[in-house]
N, C-alpha and C. Protein backbone atom coordinates (compact mmCIF):
# COMPACT_ATOMS: atom_id res chain seq x y z
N UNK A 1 34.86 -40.20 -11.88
CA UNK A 1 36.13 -40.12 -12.57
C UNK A 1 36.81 -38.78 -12.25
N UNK A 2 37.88 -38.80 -11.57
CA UNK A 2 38.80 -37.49 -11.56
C UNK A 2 38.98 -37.28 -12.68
N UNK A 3 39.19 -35.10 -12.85
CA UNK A 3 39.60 -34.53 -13.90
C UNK A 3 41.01 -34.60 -13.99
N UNK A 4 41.22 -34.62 -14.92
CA UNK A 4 42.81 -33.99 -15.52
C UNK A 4 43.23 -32.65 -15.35
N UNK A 5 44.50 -32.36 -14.08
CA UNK A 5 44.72 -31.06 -13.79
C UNK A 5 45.34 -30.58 -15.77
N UNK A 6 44.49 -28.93 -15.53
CA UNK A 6 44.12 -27.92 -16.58
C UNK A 6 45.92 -27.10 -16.82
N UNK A 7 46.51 -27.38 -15.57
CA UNK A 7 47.79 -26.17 -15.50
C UNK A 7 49.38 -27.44 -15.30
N UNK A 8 50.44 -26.72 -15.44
CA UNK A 8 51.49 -27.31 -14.62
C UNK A 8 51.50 -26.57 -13.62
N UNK A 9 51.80 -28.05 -12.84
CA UNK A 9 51.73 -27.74 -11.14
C UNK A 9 53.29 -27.24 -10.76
N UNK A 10 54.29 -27.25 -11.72
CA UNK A 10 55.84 -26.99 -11.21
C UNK A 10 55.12 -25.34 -11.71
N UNK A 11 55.42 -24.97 -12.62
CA UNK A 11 54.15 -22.96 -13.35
C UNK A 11 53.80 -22.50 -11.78
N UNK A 12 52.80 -23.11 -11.76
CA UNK A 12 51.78 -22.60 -11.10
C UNK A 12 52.68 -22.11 -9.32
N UNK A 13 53.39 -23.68 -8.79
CA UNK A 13 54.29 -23.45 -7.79
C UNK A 13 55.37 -22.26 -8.00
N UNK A 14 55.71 -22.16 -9.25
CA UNK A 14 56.97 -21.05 -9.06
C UNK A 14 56.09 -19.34 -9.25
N UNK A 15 55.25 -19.34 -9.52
CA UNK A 15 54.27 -18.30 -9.67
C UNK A 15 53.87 -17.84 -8.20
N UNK A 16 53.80 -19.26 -7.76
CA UNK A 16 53.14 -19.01 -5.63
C UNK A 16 54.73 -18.21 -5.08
N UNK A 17 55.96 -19.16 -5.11
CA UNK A 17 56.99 -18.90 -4.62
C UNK A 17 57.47 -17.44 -4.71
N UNK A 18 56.87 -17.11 -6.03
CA UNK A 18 57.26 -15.34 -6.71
C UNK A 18 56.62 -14.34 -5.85
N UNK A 19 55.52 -15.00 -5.43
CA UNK A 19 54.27 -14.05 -4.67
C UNK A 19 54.72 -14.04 -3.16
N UNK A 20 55.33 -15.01 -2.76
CA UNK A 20 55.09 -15.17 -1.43
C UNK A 20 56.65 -14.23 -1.24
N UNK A 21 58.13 -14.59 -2.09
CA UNK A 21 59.07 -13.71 -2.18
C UNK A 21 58.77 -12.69 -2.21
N UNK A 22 58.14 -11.69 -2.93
CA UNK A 22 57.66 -10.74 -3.08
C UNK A 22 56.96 -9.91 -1.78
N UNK A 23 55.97 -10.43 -1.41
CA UNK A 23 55.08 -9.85 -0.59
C UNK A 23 55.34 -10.61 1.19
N UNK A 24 55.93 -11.94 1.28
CA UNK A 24 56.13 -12.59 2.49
C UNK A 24 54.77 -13.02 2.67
N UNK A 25 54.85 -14.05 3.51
CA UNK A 25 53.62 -15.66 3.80
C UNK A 25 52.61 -14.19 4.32
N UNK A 26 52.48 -13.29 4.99
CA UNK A 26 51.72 -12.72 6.20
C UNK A 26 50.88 -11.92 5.19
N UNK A 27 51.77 -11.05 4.10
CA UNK A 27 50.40 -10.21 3.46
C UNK A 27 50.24 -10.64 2.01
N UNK A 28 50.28 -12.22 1.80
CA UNK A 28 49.91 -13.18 0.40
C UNK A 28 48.74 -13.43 0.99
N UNK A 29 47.63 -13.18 0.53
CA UNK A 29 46.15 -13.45 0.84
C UNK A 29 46.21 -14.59 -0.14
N UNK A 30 44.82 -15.42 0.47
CA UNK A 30 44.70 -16.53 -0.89
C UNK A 30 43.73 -16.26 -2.04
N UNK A 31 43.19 -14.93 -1.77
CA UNK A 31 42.56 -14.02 -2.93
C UNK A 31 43.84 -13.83 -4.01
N UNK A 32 45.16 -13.06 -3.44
CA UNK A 32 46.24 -13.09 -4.48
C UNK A 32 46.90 -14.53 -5.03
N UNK A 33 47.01 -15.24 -4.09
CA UNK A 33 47.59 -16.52 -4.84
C UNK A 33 46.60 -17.35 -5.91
N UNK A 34 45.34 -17.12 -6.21
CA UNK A 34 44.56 -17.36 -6.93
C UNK A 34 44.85 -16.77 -8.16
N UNK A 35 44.51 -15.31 -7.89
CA UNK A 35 45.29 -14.59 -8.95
C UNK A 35 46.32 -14.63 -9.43
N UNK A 36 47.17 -14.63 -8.89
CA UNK A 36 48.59 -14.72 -9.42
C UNK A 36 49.04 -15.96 -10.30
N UNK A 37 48.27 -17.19 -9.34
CA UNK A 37 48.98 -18.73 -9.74
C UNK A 37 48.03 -18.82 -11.12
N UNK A 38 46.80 -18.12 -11.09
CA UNK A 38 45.69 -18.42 -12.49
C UNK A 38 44.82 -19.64 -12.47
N UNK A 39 44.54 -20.40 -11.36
CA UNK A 39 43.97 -21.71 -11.22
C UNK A 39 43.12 -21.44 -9.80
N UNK A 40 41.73 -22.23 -10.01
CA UNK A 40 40.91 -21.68 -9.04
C UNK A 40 41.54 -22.10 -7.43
N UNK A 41 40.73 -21.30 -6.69
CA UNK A 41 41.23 -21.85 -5.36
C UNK A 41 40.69 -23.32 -5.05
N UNK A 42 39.80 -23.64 -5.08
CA UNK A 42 40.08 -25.90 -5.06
C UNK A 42 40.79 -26.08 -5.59
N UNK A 43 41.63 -26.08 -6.55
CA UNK A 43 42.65 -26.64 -7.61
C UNK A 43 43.57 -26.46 -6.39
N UNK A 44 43.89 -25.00 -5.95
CA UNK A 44 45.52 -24.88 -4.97
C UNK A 44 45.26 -25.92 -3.99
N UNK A 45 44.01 -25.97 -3.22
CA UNK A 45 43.71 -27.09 -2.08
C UNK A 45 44.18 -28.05 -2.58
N UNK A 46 43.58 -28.47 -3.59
CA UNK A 46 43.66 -30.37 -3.71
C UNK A 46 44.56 -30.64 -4.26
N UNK A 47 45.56 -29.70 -4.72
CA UNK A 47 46.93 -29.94 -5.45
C UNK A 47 48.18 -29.48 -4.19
N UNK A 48 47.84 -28.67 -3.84
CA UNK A 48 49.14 -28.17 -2.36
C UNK A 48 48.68 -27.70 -1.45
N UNK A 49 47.30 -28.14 -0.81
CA UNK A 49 46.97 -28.38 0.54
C UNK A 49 46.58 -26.76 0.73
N UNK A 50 46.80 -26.40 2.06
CA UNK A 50 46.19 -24.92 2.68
C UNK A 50 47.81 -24.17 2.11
N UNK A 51 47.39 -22.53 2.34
CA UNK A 51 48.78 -21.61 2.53
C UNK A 51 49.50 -22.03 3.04
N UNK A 52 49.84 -22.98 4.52
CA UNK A 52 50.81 -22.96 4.99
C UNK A 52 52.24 -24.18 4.01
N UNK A 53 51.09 -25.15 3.71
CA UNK A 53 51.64 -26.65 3.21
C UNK A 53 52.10 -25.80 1.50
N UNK A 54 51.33 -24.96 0.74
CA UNK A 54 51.84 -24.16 -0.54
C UNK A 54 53.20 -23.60 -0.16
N UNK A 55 53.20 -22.96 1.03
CA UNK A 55 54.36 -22.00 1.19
C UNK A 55 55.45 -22.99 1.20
N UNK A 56 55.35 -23.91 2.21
CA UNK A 56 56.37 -24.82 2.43
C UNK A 56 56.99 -25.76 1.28
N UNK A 57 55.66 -26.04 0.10
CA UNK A 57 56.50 -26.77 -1.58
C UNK A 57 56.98 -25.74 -1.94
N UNK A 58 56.61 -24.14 -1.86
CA UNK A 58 57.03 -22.89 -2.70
C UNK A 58 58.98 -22.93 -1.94
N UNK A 59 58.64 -23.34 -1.02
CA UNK A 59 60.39 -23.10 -0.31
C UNK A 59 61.18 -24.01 -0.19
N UNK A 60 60.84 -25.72 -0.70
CA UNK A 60 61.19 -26.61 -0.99
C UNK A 60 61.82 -26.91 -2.18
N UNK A 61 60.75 -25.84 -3.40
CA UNK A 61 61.45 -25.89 -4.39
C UNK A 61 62.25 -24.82 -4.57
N UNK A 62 62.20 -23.66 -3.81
CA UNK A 62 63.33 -22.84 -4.15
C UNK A 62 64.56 -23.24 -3.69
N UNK A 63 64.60 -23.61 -2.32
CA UNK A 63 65.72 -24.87 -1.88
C UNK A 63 66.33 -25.22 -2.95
N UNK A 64 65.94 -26.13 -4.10
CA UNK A 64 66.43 -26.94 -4.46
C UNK A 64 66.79 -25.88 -6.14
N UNK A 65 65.88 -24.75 -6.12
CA UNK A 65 66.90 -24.12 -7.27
C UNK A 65 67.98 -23.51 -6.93
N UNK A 66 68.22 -23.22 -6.07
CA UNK A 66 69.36 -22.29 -5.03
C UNK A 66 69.97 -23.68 -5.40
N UNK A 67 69.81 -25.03 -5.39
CA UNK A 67 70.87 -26.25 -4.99
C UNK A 67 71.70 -26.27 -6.12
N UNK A 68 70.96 -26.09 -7.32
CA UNK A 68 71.06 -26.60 -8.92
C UNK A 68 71.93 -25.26 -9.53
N UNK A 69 71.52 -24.42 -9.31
CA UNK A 69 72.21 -23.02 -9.76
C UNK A 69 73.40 -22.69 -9.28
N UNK A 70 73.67 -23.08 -7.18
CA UNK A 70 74.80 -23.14 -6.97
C UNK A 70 76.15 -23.78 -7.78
N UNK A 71 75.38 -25.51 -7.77
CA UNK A 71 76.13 -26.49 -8.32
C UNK A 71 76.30 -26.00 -9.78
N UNK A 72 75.92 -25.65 -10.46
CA UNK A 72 76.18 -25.13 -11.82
C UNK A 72 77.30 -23.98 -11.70
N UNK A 73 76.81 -23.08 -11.18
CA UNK A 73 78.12 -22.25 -10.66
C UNK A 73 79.61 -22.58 -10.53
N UNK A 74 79.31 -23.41 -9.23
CA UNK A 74 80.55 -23.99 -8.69
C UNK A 74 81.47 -24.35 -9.68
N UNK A 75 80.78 -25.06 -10.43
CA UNK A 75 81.71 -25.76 -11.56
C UNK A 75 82.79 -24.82 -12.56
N UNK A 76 81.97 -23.89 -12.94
CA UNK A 76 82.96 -23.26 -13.10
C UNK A 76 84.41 -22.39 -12.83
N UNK A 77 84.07 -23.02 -11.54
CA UNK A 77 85.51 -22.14 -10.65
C UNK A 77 86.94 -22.52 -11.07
N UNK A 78 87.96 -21.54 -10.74
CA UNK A 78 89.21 -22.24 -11.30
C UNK A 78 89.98 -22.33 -10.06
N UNK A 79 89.36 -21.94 -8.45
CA UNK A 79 90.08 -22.85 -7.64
C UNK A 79 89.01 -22.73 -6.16
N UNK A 80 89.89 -22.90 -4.96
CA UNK A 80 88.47 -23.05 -3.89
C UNK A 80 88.00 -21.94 -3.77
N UNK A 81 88.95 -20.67 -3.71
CA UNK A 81 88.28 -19.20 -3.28
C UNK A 81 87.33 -18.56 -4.45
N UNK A 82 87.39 -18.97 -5.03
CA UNK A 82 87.18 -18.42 -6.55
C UNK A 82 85.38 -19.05 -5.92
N UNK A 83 85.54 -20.38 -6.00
CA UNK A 83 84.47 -20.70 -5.92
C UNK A 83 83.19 -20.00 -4.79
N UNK A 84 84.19 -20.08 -3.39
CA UNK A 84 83.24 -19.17 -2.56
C UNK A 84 82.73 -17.62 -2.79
N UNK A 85 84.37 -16.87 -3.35
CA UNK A 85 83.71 -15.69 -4.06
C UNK A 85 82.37 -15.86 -5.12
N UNK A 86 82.39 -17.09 -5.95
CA UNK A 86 80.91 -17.40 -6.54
C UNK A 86 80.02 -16.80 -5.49
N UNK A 87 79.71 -17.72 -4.69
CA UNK A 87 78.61 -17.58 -3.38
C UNK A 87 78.45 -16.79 -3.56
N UNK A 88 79.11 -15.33 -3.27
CA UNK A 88 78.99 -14.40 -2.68
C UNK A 88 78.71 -13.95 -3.88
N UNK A 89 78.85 -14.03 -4.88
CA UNK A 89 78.52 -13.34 -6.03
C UNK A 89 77.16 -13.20 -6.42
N UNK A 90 76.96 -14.73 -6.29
CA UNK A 90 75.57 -14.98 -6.24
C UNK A 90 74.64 -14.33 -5.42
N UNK A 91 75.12 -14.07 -4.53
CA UNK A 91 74.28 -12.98 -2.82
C UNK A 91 73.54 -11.95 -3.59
N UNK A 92 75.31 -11.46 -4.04
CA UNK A 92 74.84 -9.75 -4.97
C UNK A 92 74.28 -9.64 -5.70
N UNK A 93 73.91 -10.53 -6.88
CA UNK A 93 73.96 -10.29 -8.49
C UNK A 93 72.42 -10.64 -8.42
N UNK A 94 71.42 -10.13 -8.79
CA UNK A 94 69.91 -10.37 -9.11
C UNK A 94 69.83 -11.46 -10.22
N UNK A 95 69.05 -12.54 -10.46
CA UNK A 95 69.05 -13.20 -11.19
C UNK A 95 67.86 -12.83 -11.92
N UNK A 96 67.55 -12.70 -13.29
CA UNK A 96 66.43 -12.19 -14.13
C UNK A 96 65.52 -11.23 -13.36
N UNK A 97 64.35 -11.45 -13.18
CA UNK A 97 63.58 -10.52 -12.29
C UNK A 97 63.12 -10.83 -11.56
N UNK A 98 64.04 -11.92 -10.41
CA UNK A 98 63.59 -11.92 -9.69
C UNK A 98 63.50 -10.87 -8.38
N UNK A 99 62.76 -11.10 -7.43
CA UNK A 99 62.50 -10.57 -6.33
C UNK A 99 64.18 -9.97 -5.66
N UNK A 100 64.54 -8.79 -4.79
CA UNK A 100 65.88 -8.59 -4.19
C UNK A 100 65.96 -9.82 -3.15
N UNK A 101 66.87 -10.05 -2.66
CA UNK A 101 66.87 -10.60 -1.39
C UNK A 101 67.01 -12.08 -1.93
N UNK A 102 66.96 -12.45 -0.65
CA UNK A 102 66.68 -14.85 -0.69
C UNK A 102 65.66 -14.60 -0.23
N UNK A 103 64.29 -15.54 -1.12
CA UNK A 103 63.12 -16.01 -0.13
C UNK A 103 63.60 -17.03 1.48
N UNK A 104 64.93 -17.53 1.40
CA UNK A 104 65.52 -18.19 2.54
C UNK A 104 65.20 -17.66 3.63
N UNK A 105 66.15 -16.00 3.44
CA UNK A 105 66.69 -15.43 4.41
C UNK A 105 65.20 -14.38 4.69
N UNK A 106 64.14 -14.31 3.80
CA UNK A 106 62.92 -13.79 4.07
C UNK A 106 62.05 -14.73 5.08
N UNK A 107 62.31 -16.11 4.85
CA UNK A 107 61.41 -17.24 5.47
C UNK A 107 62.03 -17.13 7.01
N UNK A 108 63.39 -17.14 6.96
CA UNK A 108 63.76 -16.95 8.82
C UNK A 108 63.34 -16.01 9.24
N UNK A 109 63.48 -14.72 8.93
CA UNK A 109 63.28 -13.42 9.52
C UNK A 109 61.59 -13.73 9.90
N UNK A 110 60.66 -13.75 9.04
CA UNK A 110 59.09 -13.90 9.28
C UNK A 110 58.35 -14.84 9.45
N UNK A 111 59.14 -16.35 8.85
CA UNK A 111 57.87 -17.43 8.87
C UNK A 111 58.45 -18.27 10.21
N UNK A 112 59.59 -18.83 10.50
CA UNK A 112 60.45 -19.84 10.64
C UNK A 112 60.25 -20.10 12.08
N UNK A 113 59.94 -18.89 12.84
CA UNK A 113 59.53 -18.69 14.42
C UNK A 113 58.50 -19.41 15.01
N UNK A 114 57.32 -18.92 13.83
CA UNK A 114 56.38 -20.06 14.26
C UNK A 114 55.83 -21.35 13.01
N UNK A 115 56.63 -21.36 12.46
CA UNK A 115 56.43 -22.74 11.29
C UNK A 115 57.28 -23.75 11.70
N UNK A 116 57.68 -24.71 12.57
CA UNK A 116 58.39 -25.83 12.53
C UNK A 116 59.11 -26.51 10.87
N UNK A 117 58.36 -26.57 10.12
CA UNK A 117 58.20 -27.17 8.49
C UNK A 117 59.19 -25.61 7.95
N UNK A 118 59.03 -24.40 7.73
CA UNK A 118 59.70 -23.41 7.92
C UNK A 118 61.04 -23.33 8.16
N UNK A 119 61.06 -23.38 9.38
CA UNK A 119 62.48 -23.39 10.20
C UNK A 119 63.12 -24.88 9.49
N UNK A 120 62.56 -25.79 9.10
CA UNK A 120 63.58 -26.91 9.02
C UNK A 120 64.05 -27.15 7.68
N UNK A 121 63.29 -26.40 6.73
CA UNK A 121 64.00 -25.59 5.53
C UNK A 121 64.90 -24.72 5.35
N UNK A 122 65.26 -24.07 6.36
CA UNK A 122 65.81 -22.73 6.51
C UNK A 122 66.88 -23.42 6.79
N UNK A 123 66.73 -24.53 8.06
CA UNK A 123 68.37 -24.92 8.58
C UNK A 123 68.79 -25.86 7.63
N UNK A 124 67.90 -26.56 6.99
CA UNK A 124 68.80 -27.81 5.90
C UNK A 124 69.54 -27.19 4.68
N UNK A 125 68.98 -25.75 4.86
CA UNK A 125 69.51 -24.92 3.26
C UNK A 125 70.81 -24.25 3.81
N UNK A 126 70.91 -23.94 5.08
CA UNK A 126 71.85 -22.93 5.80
C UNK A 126 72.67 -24.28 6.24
N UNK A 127 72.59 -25.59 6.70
CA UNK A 127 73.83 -26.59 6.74
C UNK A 127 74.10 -27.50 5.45
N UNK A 128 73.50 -27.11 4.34
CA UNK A 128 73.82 -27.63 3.03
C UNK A 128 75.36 -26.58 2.62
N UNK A 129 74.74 -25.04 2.52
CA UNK A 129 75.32 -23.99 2.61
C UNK A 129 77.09 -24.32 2.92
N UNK A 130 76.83 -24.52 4.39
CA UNK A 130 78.19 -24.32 5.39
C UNK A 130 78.70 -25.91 5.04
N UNK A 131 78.18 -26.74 4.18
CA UNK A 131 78.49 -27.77 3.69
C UNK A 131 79.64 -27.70 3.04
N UNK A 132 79.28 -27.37 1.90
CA UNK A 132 79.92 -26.58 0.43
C UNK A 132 81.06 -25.72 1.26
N UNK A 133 80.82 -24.89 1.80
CA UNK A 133 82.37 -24.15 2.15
C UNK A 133 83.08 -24.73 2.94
N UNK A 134 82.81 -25.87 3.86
CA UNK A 134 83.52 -26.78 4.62
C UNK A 134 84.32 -27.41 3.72
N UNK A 135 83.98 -28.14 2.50
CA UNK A 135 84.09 -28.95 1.33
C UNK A 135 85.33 -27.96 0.53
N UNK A 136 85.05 -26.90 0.10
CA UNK A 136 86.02 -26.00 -0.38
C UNK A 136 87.03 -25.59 0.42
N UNK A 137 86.87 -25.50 1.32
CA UNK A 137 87.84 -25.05 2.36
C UNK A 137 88.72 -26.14 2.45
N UNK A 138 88.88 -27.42 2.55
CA UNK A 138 89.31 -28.08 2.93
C UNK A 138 89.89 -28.49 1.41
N UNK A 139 89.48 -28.70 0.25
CA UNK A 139 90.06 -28.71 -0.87
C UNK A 139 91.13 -28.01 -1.18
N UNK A 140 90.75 -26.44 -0.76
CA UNK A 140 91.75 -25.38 -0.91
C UNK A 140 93.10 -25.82 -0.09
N UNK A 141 92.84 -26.39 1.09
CA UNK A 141 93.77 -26.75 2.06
C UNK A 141 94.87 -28.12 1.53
N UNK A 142 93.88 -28.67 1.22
CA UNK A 142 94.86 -30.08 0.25
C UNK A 142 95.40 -29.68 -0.68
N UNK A 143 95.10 -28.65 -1.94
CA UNK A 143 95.94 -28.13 -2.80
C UNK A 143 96.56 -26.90 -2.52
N UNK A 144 96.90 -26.49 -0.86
CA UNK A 144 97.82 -25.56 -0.98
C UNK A 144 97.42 -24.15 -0.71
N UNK A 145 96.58 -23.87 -1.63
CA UNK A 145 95.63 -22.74 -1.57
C UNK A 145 95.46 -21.94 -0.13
N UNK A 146 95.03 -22.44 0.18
CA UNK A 146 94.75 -22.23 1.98
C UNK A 146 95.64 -22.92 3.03
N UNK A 147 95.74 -21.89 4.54
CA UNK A 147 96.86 -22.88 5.24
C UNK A 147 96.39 -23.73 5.98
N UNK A 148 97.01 -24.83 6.58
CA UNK A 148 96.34 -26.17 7.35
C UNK A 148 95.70 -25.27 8.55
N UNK A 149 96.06 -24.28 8.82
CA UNK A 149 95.44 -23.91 10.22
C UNK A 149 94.39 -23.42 10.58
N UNK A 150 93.81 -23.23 9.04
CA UNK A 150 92.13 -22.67 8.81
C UNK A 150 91.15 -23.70 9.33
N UNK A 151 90.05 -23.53 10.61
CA UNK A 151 89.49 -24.25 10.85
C UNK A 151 88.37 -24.24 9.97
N UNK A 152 88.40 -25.23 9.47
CA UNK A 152 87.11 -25.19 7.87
C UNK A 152 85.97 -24.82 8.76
N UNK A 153 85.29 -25.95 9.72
CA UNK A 153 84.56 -25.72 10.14
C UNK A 153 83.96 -24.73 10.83
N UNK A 154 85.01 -24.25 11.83
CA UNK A 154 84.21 -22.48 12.47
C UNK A 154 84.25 -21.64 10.91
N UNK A 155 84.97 -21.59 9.95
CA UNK A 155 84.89 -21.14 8.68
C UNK A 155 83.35 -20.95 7.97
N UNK A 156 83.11 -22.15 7.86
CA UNK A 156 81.98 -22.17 7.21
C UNK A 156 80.79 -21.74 7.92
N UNK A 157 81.42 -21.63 9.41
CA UNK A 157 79.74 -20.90 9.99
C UNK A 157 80.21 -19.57 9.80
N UNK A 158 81.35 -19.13 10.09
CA UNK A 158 80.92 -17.72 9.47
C UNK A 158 80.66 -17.42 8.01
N UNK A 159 81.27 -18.25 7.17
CA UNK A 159 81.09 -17.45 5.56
C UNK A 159 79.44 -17.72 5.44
N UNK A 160 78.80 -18.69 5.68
CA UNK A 160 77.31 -18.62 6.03
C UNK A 160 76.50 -17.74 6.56
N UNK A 161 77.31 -17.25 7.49
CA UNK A 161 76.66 -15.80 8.40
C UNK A 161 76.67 -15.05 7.77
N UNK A 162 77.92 -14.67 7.05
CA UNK A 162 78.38 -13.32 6.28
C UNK A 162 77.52 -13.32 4.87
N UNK A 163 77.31 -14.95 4.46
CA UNK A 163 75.89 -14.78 3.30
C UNK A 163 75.00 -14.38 3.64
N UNK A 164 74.24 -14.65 4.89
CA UNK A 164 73.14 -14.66 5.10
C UNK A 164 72.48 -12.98 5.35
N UNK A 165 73.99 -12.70 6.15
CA UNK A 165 73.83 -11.01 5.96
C UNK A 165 74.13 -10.04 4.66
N UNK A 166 74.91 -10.71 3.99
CA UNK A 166 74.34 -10.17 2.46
C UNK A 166 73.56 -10.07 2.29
N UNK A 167 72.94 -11.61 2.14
CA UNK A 167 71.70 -11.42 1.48
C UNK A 167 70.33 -10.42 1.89
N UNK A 168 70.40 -10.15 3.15
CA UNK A 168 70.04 -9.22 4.16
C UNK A 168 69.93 -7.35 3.53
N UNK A 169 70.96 -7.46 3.33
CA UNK A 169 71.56 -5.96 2.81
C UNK A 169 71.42 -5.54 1.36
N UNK A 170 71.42 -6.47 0.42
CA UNK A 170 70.71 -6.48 -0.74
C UNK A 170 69.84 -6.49 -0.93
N UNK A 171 68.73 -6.35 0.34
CA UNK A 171 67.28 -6.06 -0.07
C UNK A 171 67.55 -4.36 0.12
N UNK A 172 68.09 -3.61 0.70
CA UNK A 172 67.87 -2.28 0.98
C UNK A 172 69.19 -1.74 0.48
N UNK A 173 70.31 -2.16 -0.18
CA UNK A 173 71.56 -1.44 -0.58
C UNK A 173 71.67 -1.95 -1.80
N UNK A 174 71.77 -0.84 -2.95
CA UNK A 174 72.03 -1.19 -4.24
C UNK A 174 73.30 -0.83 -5.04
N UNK A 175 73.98 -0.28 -3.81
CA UNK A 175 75.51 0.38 -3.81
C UNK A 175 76.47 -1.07 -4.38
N UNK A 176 76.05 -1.22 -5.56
CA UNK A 176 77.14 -2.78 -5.76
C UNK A 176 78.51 -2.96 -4.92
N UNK A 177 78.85 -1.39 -5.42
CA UNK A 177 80.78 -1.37 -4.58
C UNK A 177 80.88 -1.00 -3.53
N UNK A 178 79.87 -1.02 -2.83
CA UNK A 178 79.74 -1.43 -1.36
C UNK A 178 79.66 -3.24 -0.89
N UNK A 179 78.77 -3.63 -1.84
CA UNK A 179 78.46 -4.85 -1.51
C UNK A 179 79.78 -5.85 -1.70
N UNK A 180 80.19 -5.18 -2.87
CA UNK A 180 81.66 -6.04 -3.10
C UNK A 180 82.86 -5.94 -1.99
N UNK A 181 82.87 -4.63 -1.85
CA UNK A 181 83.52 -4.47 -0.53
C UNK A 181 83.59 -5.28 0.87
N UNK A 182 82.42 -5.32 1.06
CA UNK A 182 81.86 -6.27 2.08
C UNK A 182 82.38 -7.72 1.57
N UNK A 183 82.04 -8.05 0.70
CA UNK A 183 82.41 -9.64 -0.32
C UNK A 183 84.01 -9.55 0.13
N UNK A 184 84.89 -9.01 -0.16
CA UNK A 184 86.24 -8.81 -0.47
C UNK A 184 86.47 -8.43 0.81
N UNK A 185 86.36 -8.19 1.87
CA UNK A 185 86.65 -7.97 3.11
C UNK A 185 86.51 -9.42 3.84
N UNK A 186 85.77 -9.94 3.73
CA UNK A 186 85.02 -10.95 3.88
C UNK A 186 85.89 -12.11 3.54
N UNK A 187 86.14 -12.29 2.34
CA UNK A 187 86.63 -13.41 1.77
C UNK A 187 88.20 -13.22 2.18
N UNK A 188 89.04 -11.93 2.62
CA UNK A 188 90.05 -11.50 2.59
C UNK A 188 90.36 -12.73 4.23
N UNK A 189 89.60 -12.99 5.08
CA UNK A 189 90.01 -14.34 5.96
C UNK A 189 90.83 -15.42 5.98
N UNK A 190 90.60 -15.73 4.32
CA UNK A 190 90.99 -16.94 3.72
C UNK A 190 92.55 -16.74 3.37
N UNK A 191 92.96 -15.52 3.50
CA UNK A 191 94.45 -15.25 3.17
C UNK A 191 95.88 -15.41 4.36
């Protein structure tokens, strides 16, 4: 008769995701993810496979809080720019305690080169991304906001770029009115 897992497995995953943000896949030993997550090491096996297959639910589900938090965001906007300035807001602004930076933009820089599973997280989150500002851009354009001659699309690969290098720079610059600067330079395209 199988036991009844002792922990929640969503806990325990956002506990791995914290560790691996924190420290990156290369110096998370599975001595620390034991520790950290609080559940023996067979439990991590037979519940999320080796480090590599953990890392990859740990970035699956951050994926999808980045998805939920955006979309919550968004909503509150009162028009398209407003909304992308969100984005960017979001780049800057630390959310509780978490870690500086995107575990995203941590997973390209170190894992993504040689993880296939990696990299194809990285790009579904980075063309979800340039999704959303394609989507806004082109809203902005139907109500006026923006002129017809804005190509949404080369658009959205750069405002993607220009996140991605935020998010970049917020691991080592805590100069907010710098960062805004950058934001507001940035967004100043759309005019």
């Amino acid at each position: 008769m199988a036991r009844s897992k002792e922990f929640n497995e969503d806990v325990v995953l956002l506990k791995a995701m914290r560790l691996f943000w924190e420290q990156g896949y290369e110096k998370t030993s599975m001595t620390e993810l034991v520790s950290h997550m609080g559940i023996h090491k067979g439990s991590i096996y037979d519940t999320f496979g080796d480090k590599q297959s953990l890392y990859t639910q740990a970035l699956r589900r951050y994926s999808e809080m980045l998805e939920q938090l955006a979309r919550h965001r968004l909503n509150d906007a009162q028009s398209s720019k407003d909304a992308i300035r969100l984005l960017f807001e979001m780049a800057i602004q630390r959310v509780d305690d978490n870690p500086e930076g995107c575990f995203m933009v941590n997973t390209a820089v170190e894992v993504a080169k040689m993880d296939p599973e990696a990299k194809k997280w990285v790009h579904l989150n980075w063309a979800r991304t340039e999704h959303v500002i394609r989507e806004l851009i082109v809203q902005g354009q139907l109500s006026g906001e923006f002129s017809k001659t804005l190509d949404a699309e080369s658009l959205s690969y750069f405002f993607n770029n220009a996140l991605v290098g935020l998010r970049v720079m917020v691991k080592t610059i805590s100069d907010k009115e710098k960062l805004n600067q950058i934001m507001e330079t940035t967004l100043a395209v759309l005019e």
